[in-house]
Each structure stands twice: as C-alpha cells, then as structure tokens.
Protein backbone atom coordinates (compact mmCIF):
# COMPACT_ATOMS: atom_id res chain seq x y z
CA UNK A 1 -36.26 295.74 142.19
CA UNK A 2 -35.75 299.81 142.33
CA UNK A 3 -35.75 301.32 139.33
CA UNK A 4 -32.60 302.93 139.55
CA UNK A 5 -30.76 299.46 139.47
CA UNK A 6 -32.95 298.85 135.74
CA UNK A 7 -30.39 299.13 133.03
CA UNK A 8 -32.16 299.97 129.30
CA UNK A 9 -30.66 297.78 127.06
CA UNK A 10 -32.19 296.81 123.38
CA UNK A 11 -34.10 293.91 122.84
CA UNK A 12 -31.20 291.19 121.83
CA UNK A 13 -32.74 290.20 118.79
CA UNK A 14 -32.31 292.21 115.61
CA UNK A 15 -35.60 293.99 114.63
CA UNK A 16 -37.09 296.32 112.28
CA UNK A 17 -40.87 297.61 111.02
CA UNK A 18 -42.27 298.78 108.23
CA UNK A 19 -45.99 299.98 107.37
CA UNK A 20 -47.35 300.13 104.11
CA UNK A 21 -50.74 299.31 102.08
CA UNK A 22 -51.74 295.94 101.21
CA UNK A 23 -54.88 295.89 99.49
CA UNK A 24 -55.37 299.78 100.06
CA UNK A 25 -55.71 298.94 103.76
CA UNK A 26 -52.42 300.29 106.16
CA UNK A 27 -50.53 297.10 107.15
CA UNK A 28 -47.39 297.07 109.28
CA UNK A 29 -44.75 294.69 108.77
CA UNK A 30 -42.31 293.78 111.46
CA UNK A 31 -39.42 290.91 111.68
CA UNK A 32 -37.45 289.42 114.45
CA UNK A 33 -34.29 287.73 114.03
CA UNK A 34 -33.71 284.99 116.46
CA UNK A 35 -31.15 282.58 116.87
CA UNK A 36 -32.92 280.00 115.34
CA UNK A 37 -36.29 281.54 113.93
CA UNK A 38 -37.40 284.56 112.04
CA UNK A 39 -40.27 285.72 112.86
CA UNK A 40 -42.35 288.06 110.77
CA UNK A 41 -45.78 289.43 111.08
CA UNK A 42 -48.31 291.29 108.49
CA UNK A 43 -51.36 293.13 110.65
CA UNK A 44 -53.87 294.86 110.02
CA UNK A 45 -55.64 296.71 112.23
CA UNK A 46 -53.77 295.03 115.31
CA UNK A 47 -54.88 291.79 113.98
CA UNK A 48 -52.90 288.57 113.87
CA UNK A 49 -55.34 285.50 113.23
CA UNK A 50 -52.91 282.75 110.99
CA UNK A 51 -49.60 281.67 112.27
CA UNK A 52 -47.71 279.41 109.72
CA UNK A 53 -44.16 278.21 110.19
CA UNK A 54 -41.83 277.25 107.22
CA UNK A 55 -38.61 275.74 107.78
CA UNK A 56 -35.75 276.86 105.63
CA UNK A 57 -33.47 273.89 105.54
CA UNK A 58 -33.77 271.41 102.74
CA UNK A 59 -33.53 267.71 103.06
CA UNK A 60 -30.38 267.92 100.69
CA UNK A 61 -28.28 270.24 99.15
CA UNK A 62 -28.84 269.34 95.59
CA UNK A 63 -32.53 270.23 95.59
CA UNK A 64 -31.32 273.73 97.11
CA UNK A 65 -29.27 274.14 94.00
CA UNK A 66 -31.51 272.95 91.61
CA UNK A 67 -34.37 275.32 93.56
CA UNK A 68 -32.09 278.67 93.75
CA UNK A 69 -30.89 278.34 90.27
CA UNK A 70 -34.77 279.71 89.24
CA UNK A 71 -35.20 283.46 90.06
CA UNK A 72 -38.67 283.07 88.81
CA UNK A 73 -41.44 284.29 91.57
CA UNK A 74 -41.97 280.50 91.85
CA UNK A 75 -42.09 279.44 95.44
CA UNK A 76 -39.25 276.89 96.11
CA UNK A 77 -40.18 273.30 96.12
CA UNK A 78 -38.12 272.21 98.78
CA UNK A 79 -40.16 274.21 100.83
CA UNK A 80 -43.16 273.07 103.20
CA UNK A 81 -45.74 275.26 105.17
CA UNK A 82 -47.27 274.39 107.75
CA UNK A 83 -50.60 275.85 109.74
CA UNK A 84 -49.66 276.41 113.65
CA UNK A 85 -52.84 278.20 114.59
CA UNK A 86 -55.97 279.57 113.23
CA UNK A 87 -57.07 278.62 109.42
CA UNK A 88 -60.50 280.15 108.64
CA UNK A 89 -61.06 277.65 106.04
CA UNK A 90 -59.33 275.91 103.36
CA UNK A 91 -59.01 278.32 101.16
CA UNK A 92 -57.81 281.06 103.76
CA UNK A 93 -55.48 278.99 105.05
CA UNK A 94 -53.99 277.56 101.35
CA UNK A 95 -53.44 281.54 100.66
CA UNK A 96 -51.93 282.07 103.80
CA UNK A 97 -49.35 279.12 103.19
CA UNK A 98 -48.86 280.18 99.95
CA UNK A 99 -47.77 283.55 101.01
CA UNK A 100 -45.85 282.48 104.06
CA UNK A 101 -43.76 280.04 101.21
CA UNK A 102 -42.96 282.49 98.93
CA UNK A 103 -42.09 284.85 101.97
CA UNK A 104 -39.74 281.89 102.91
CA UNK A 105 -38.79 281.81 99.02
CA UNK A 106 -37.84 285.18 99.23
CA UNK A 107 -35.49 284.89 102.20
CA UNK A 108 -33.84 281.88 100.88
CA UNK A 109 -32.80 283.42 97.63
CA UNK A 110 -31.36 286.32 99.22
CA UNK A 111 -29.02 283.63 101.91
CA UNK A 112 -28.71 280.05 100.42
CA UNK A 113 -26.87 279.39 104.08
CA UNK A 114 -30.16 280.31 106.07
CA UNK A 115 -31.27 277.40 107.78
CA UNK A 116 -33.52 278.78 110.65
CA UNK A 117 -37.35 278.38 110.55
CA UNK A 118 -39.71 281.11 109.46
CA UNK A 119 -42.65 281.97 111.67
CA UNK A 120 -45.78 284.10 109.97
CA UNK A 121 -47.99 285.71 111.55
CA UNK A 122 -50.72 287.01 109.38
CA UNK A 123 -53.20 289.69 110.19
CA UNK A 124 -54.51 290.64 107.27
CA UNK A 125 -58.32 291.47 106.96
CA UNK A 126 -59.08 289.93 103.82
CA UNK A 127 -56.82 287.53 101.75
CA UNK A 128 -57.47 287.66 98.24
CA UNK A 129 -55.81 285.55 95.89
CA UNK A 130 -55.30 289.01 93.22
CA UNK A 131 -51.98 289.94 91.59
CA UNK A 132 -52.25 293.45 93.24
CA UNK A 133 -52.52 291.98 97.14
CA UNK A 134 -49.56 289.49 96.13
CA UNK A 135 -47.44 291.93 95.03
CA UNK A 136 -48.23 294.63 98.18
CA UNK A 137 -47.52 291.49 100.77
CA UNK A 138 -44.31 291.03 98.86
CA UNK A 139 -42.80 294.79 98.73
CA UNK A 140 -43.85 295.80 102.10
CA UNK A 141 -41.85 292.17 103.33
CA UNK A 142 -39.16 293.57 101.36
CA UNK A 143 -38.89 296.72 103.63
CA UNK A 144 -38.16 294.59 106.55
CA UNK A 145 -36.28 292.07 105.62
C-alpha cells in the first residue's frame, strides 16, 4: 500500500496514561477502554510479568447493592480474580489479585452499570503487601481511570 493512500486516524479505543511513583520507583499507568474489556497496566521499568482478569458483572443484582452500599476500601465480594499468566508464587500472585480486585472495586463504585471484564497487567518490580505501595497503586490508577 503507498503511503499516501494511509489515513492517520486514532486508535478506536479510548485511552489515557499516567506515570507516577509506586514504591519510590517511576511506574506508568495506562488504560484501554474496549467494548467489552478494560484493560489496564502498572510497569515498571517496561515490565509486565502478572496478567489477572476480573469480571465486573455480578451473579445478581442484590449482592451489587448490598456490595456498593459500603464505601469502605473493602474490595467487593461479588468480585473474583483470576491469574491468566505468570504468578511468581503464592504470595506474589495473592497480592497481585488483591490489587487487581480492589482496582476492579474501584471501577465498580464509580459505574454500578459496568459490566465489562477488567484485564491487569502488572509490572511492578517488587509487590509488597505495605500501606504506602497500596495506596501509590491506587492514586496513580486513579489518574487514568
């Protein structure tokens, strides 16, 4: 094909990045908004070595309600991780499902009618199971969401 017949048009699904520090390391933060997943990733260093996917739908409304009507920083219960690739271990991967949850947690409180299935992709070079890392993970999600 010539490249005078290539028409620049922007990648059809919505997309933003962020960068920030988790863990005093530089991290950056991107999400894509498909039709029927979000995907987000947290790398460090150009690393991406979990991948965890979380649906969003619940098996029934009520436990939606009863789960949304908490704006604790508990993860929703309705809600159920699952390892695609990589693990590095039980307790690597626990963390990593942990944070992909209360990712999914996150985007379910802010859209009660989102029903697509979230995709994480974490880089990050260590995963510590500290206050401080929790919280970074969290505000730098924030940014791109």
């Amino acid at each position: 094909m010539d490249a005078s017949q290539v028409v620049e048009q922007p990648f059809p699904a919505q997309s933003k990045i962020a960068t920030g520090p988790i863990d005093g390391i530089p991290t950056e933060a991107s999400v894509l908004k498909f039709s029927d997943k979000i995907l987000i990733t947290l790398s460090q260093e150009g690393r991406l070595s979990q991948w965890i996917q979380v649906p969003l739908s619940a098996p029934s409304p009520a436990s939606v309600d009863m789960a949304l009507a908490s704006s604790n920083l508990l993860p929703l219960s309705h809600l159920t991780p699952k390892t695609l690739l990589g693990g590095g271990g039980e307790k690597r991967e626990s963390l990593a499902q942990l944070y992909a949850v209360q990712i999914a947690s996150h985007i379910a409180r802010r859209d009660s009618e989102e029903t697509r299935t979230l995709v994480v992709g974490l880089g990050l070079k260590t995963l510590k199971p500290d206050r401080e890392a929790f919280f970074d993970v969290l505000e730098l999600i924030q940014k791109v969401l």
